[in-house]
PDB file of N, CA and C in Angstrom:
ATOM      1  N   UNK A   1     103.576  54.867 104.225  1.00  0.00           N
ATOM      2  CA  UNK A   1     104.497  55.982 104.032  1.00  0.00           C
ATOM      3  C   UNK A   1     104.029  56.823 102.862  1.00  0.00           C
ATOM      4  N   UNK A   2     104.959  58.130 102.611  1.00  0.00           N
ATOM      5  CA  UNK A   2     104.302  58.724 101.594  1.00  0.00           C
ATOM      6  C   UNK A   2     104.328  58.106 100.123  1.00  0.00           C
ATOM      7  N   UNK A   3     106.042  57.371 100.513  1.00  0.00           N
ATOM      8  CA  UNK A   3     106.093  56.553  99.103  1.00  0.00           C
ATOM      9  C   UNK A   3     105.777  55.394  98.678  1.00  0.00           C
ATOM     10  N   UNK A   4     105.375  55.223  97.877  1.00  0.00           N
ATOM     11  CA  UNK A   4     105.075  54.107  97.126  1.00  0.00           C
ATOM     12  C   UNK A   4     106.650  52.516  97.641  1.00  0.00           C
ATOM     13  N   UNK A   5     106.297  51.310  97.851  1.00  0.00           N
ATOM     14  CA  UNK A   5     107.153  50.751  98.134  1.00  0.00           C
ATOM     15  C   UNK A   5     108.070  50.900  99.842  1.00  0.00           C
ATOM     16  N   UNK A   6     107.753  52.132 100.038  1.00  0.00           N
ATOM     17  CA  UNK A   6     108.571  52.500 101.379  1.00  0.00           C
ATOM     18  C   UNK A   6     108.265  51.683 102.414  1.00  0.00           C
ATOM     19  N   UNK A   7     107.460  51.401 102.781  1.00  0.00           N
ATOM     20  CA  UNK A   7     106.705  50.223 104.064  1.00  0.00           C
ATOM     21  C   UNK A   7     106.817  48.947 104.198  1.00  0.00           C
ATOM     22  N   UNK A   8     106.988  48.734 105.261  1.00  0.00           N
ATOM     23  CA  UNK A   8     107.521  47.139 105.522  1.00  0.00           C
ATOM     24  C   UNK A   8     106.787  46.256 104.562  1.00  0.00           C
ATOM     25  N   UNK A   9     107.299  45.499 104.571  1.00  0.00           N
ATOM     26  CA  UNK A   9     106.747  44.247 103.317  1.00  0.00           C
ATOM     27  C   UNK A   9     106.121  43.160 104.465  1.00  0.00           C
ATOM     28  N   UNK A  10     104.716  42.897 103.923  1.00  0.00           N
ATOM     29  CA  UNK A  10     104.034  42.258 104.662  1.00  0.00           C
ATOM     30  C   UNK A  10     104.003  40.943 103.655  1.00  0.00           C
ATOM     31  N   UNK A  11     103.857  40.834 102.536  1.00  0.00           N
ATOM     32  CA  UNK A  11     103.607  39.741 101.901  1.00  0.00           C
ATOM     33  C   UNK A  11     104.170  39.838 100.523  1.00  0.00           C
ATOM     34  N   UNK A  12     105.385  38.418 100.012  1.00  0.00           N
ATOM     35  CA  UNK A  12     105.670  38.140  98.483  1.00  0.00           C
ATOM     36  C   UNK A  12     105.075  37.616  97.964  1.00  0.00           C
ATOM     37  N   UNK A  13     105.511  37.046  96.329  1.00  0.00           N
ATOM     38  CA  UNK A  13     105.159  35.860  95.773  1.00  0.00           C
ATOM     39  C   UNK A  13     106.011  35.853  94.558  1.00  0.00           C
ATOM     40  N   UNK A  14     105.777  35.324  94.158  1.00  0.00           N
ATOM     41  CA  UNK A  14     107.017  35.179  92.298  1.00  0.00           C
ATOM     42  C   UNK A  14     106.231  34.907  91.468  1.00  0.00           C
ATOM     43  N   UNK A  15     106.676  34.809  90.624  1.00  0.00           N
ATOM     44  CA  UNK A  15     106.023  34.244  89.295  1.00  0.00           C
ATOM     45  C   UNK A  15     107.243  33.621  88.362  1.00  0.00           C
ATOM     46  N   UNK A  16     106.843  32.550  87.732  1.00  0.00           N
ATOM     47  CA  UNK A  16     107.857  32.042  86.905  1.00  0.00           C
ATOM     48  C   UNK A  16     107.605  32.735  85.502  1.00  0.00           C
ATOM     49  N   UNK A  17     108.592  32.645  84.522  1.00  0.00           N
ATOM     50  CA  UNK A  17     108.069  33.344  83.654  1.00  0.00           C
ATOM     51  C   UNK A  17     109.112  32.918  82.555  1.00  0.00           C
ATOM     52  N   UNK A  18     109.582  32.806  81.426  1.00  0.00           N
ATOM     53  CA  UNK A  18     110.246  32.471  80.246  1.00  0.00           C
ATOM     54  C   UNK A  18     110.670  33.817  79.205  1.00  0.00           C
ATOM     55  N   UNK A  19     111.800  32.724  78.465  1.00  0.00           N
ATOM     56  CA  UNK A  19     112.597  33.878  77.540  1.00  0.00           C
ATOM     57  C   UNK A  19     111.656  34.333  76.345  1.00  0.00           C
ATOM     58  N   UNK A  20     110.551  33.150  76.087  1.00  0.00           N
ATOM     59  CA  UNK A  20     109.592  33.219  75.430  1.00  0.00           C
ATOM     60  C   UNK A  20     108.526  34.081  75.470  1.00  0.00           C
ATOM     61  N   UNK A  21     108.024  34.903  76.809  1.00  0.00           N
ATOM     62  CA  UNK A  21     106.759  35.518  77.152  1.00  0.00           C
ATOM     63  C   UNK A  21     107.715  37.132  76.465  1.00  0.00           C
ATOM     64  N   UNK A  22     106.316  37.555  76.164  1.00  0.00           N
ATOM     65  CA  UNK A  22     106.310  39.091  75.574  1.00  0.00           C
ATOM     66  C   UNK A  22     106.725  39.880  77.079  1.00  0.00           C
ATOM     67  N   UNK A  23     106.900  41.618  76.855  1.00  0.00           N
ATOM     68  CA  UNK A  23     107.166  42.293  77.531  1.00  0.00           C
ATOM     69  C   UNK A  23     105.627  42.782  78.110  1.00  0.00           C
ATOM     70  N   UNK A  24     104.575  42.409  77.107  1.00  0.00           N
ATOM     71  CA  UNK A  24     103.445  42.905  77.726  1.00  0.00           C
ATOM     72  C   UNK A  24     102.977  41.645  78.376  1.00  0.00           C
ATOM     73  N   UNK A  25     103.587  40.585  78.677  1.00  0.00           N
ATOM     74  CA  UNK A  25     102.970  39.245  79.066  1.00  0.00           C
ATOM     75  C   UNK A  25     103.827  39.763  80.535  1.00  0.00           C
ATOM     76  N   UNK A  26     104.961  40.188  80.606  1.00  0.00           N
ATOM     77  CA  UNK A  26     105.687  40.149  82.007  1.00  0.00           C
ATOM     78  C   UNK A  26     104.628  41.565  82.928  1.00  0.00           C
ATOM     79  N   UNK A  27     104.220  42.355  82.198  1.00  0.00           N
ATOM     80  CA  UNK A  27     103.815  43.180  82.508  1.00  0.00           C
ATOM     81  C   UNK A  27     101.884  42.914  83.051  1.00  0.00           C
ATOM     82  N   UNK A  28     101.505  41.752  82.077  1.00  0.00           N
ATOM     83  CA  UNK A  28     100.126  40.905  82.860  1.00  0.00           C
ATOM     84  C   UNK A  28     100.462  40.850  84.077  1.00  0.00           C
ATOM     85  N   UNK A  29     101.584  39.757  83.815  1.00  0.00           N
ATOM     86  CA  UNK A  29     102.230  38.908  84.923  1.00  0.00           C
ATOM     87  C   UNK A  29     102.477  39.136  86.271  1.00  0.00           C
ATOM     88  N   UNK A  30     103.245  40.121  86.160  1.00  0.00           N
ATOM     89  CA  UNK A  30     103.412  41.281  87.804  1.00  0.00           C
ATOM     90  C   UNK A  30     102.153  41.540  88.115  1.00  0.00           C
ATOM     91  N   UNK A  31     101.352  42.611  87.770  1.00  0.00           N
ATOM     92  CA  UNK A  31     100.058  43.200  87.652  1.00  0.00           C
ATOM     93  C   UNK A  31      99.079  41.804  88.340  1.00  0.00           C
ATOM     94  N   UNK A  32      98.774  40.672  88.290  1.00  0.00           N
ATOM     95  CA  UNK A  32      98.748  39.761  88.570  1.00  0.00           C
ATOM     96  C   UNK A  32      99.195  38.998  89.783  1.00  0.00           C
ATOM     97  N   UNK A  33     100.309  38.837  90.254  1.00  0.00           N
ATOM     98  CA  UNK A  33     100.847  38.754  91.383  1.00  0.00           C
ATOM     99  C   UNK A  33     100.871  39.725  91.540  1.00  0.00           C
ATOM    100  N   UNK A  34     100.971  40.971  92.089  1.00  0.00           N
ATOM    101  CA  UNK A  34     101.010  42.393  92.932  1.00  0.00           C
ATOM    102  C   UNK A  34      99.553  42.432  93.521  1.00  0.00           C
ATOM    103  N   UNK A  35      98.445  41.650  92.336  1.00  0.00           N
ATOM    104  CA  UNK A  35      97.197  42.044  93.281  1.00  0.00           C
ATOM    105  C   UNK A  35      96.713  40.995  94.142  1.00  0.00           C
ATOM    106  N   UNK A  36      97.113  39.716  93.979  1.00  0.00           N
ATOM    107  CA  UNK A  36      96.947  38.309  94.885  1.00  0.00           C
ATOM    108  C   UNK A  36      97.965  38.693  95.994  1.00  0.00           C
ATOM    109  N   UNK A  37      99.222  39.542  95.965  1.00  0.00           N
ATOM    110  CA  UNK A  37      99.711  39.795  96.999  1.00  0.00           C
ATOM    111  C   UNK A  37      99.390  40.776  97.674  1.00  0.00           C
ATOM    112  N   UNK A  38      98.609  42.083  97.398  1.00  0.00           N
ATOM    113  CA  UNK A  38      97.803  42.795  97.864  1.00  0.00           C
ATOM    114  C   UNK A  38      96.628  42.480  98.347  1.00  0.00           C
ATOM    115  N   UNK A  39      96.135  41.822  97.747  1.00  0.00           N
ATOM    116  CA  UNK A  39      94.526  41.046  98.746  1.00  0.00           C
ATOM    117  C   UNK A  39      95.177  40.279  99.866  1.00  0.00           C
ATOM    118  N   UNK A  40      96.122  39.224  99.919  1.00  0.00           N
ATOM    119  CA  UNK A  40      96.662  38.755 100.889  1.00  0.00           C
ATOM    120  C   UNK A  40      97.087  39.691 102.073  1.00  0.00           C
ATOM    121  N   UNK A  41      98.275  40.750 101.863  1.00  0.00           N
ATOM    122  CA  UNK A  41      98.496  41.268 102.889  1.00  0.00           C
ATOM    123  C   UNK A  41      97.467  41.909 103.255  1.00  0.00           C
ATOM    124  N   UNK A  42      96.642  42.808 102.749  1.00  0.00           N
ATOM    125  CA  UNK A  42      95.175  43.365 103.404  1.00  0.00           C
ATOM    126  C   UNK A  42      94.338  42.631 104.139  1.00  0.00           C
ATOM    127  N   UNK A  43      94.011  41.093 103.755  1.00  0.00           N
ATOM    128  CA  UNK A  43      93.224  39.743 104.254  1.00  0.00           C
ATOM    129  C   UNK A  43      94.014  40.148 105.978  1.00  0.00           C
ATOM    130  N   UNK A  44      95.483  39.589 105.567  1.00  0.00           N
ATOM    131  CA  UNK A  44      95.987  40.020 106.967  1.00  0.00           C
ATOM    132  C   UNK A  44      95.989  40.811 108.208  1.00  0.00           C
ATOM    133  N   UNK A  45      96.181  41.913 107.427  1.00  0.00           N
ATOM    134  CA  UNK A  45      96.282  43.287 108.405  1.00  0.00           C
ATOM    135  C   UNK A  45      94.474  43.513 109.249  1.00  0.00           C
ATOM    136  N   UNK A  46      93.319  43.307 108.414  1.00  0.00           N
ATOM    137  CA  UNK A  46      92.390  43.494 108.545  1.00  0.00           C
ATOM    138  C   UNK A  46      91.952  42.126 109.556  1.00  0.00           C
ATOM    139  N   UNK A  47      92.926  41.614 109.415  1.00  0.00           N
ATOM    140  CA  UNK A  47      92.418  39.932 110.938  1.00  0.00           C
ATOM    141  C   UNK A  47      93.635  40.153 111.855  1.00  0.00           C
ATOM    142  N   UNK A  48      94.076  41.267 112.202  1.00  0.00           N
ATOM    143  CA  UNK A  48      95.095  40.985 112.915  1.00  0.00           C
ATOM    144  C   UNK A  48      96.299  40.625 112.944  1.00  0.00           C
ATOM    145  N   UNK A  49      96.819  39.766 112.264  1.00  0.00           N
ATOM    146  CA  UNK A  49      97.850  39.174 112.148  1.00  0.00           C
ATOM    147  C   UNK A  49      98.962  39.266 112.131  1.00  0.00           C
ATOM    148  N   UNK A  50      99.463  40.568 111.567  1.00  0.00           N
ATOM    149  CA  UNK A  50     100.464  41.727 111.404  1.00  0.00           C
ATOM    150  C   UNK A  50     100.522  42.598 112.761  1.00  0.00           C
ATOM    151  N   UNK A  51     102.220  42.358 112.834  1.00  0.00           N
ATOM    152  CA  UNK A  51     102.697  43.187 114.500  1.00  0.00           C
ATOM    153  C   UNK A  51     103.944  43.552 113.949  1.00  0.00           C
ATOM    154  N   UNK A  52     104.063  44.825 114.552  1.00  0.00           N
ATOM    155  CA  UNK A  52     105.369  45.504 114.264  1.00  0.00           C
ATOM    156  C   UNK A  52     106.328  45.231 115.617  1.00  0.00           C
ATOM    157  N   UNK A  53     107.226  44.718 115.135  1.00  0.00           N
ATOM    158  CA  UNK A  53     108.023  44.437 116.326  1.00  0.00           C
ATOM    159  C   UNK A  53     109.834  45.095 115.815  1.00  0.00           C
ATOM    160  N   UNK A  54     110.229  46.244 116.730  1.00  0.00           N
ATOM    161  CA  UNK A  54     111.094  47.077 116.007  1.00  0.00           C
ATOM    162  C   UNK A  54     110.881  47.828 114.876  1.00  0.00           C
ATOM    163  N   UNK A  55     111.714  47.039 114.224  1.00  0.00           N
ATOM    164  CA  UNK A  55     111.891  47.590 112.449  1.00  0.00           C
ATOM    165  C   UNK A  55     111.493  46.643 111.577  1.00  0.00           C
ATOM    166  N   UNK A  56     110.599  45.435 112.086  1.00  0.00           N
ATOM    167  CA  UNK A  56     109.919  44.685 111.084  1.00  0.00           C
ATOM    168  C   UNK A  56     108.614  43.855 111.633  1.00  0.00           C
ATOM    169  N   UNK A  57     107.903  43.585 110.938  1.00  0.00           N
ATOM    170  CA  UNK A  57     106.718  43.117 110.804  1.00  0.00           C
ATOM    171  C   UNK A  57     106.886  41.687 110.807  1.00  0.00           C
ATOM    172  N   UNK A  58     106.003  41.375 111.884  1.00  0.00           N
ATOM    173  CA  UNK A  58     105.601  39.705 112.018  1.00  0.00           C
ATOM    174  C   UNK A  58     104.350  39.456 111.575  1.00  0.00           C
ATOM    175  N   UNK A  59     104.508  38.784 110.717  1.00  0.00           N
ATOM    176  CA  UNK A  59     102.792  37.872 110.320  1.00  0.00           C
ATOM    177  C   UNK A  59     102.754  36.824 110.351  1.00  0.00           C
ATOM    178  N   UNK A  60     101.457  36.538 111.358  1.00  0.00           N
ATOM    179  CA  UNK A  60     101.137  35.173 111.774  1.00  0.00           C
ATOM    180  C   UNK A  60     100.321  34.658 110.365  1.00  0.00           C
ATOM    181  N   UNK A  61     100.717  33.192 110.495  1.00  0.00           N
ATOM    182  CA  UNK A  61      99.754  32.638 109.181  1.00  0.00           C
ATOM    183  C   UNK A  61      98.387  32.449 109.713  1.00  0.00           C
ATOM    184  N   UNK A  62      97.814  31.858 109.153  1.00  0.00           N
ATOM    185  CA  UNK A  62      96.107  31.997 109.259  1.00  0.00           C
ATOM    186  C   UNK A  62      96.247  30.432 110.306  1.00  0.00           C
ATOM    187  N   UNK A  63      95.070  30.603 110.847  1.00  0.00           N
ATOM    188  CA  UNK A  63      94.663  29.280 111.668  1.00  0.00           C
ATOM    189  C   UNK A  63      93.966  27.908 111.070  1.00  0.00           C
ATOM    190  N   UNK A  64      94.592  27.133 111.847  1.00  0.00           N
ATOM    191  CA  UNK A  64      94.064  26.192 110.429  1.00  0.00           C
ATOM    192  C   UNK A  64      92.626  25.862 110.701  1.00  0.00           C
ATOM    193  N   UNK A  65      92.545  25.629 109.421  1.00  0.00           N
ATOM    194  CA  UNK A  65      90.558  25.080 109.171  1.00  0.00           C
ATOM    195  C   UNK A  65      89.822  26.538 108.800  1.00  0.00           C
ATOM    196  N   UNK A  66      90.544  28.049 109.385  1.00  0.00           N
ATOM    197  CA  UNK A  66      89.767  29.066 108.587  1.00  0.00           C
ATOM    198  C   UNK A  66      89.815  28.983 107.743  1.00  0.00           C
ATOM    199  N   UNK A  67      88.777  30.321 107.056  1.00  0.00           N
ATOM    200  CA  UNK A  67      88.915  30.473 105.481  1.00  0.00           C
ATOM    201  C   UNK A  67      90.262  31.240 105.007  1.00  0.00           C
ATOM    202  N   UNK A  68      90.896  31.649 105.530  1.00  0.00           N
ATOM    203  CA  UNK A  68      92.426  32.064 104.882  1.00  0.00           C
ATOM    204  C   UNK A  68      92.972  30.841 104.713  1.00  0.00           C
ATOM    205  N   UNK A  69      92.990  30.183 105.722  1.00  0.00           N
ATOM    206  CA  UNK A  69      94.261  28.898 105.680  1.00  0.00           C
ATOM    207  C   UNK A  69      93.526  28.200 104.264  1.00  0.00           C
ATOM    208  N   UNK A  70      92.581  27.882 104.169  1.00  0.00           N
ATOM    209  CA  UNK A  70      92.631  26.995 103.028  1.00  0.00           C
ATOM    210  C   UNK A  70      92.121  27.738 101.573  1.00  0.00           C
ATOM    211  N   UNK A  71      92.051  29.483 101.759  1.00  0.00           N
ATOM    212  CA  UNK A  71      91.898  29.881 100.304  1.00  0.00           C
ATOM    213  C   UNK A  71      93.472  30.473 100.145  1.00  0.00           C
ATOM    214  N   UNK A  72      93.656  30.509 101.637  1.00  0.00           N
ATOM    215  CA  UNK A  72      95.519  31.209 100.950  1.00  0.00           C
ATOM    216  C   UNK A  72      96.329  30.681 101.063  1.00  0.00           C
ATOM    217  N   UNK A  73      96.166  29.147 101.149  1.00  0.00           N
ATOM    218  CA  UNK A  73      96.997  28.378 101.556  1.00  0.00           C
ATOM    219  C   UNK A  73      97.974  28.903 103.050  1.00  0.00           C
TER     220      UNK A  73
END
Protein backbone atom coordinates (compact mmCIF):
# COMPACT_ATOMS: atom_id res chain seq x y z
CA UNK A 1 0.00 0.00 0.00
CA UNK A 2 1.01 3.53 -0.13
CA UNK A 3 1.33 3.51 3.62
CA UNK A 4 3.69 2.43 5.66
CA UNK A 5 2.05 -0.43 8.05
CA UNK A 6 -1.21 -0.54 5.83
CA UNK A 7 -0.77 -4.24 4.42
CA UNK A 8 -1.68 -7.38 5.68
CA UNK A 9 0.69 -8.64 8.25
CA UNK A 10 2.51 -11.54 7.04
CA UNK A 11 4.84 -12.12 9.93
CA UNK A 12 5.35 -11.11 14.08
CA UNK A 13 7.68 -11.56 16.77
CA UNK A 14 8.21 -9.81 20.32
CA UNK A 15 10.85 -9.10 22.17
CA UNK A 16 11.08 -9.19 25.89
CA UNK A 17 12.47 -6.29 27.30
CA UNK A 18 12.75 -4.68 31.10
CA UNK A 19 12.08 -1.58 33.28
CA UNK A 20 15.81 -1.54 33.31
CA UNK A 21 16.75 -1.19 29.40
CA UNK A 22 17.34 2.48 28.14
CA UNK A 23 14.98 4.16 25.60
CA UNK A 24 17.79 3.81 23.09
CA UNK A 25 18.09 0.01 24.05
CA UNK A 26 14.09 -0.35 23.21
CA UNK A 27 14.79 1.45 20.17
CA UNK A 28 18.00 -1.31 19.21
CA UNK A 29 15.51 -3.65 20.20
CA UNK A 30 12.53 -3.10 17.72
CA UNK A 31 14.99 -2.13 14.91
CA UNK A 32 16.17 -5.68 15.54
CA UNK A 33 13.09 -7.63 15.51
CA UNK A 34 11.44 -5.52 12.60
CA UNK A 35 14.41 -6.75 10.49
CA UNK A 36 14.40 -10.71 11.45
CA UNK A 37 10.71 -10.13 10.82
CA UNK A 38 11.24 -8.56 7.55
CA UNK A 39 13.74 -11.11 6.19
CA UNK A 40 11.23 -13.73 7.31
CA UNK A 41 8.17 -12.45 5.66
CA UNK A 42 10.21 -11.69 2.35
CA UNK A 43 11.98 -15.48 2.78
CA UNK A 44 8.18 -16.21 2.45
CA UNK A 45 6.56 -14.31 -0.11
CA UNK A 46 9.60 -14.99 -2.44
CA UNK A 47 8.90 -19.19 -1.92
CA UNK A 48 5.44 -18.91 -2.27
CA UNK A 49 3.95 -19.40 0.73
CA UNK A 50 1.78 -16.41 1.19
CA UNK A 51 -2.02 -16.50 -0.32
CA UNK A 52 -4.48 -13.97 -0.01
CA UNK A 53 -7.58 -15.45 0.76
CA UNK A 54 -10.38 -12.53 1.16
CA UNK A 55 -9.15 -9.99 3.52
CA UNK A 56 -6.27 -11.97 4.92
CA UNK A 57 -3.23 -13.72 4.22
CA UNK A 58 -2.37 -17.37 4.76
CA UNK A 59 1.18 -18.46 5.30
CA UNK A 60 2.21 -21.78 5.00
CA UNK A 61 5.23 -22.66 7.28
CA UNK A 62 8.27 -23.95 5.59
CA UNK A 63 8.60 -27.76 4.82
CA UNK A 64 10.33 -29.69 7.00
CA UNK A 65 14.08 -30.58 6.48
CA UNK A 66 14.32 -27.20 4.18
CA UNK A 67 16.48 -24.50 4.85
CA UNK A 68 13.67 -22.19 6.26
CA UNK A 69 12.31 -24.83 8.54
CA UNK A 70 15.45 -25.22 10.36
CA UNK A 71 17.03 -21.52 10.03
CA UNK A 72 13.49 -20.09 10.87
CA UNK A 73 12.46 -22.42 12.89
Amino acid sequence: TADLDEGPIIEQDIARITHAQSAEDYVSIGRDVESQVLARAVHAHIHHRCFINGNRVVVFPPSPGSYASERMG
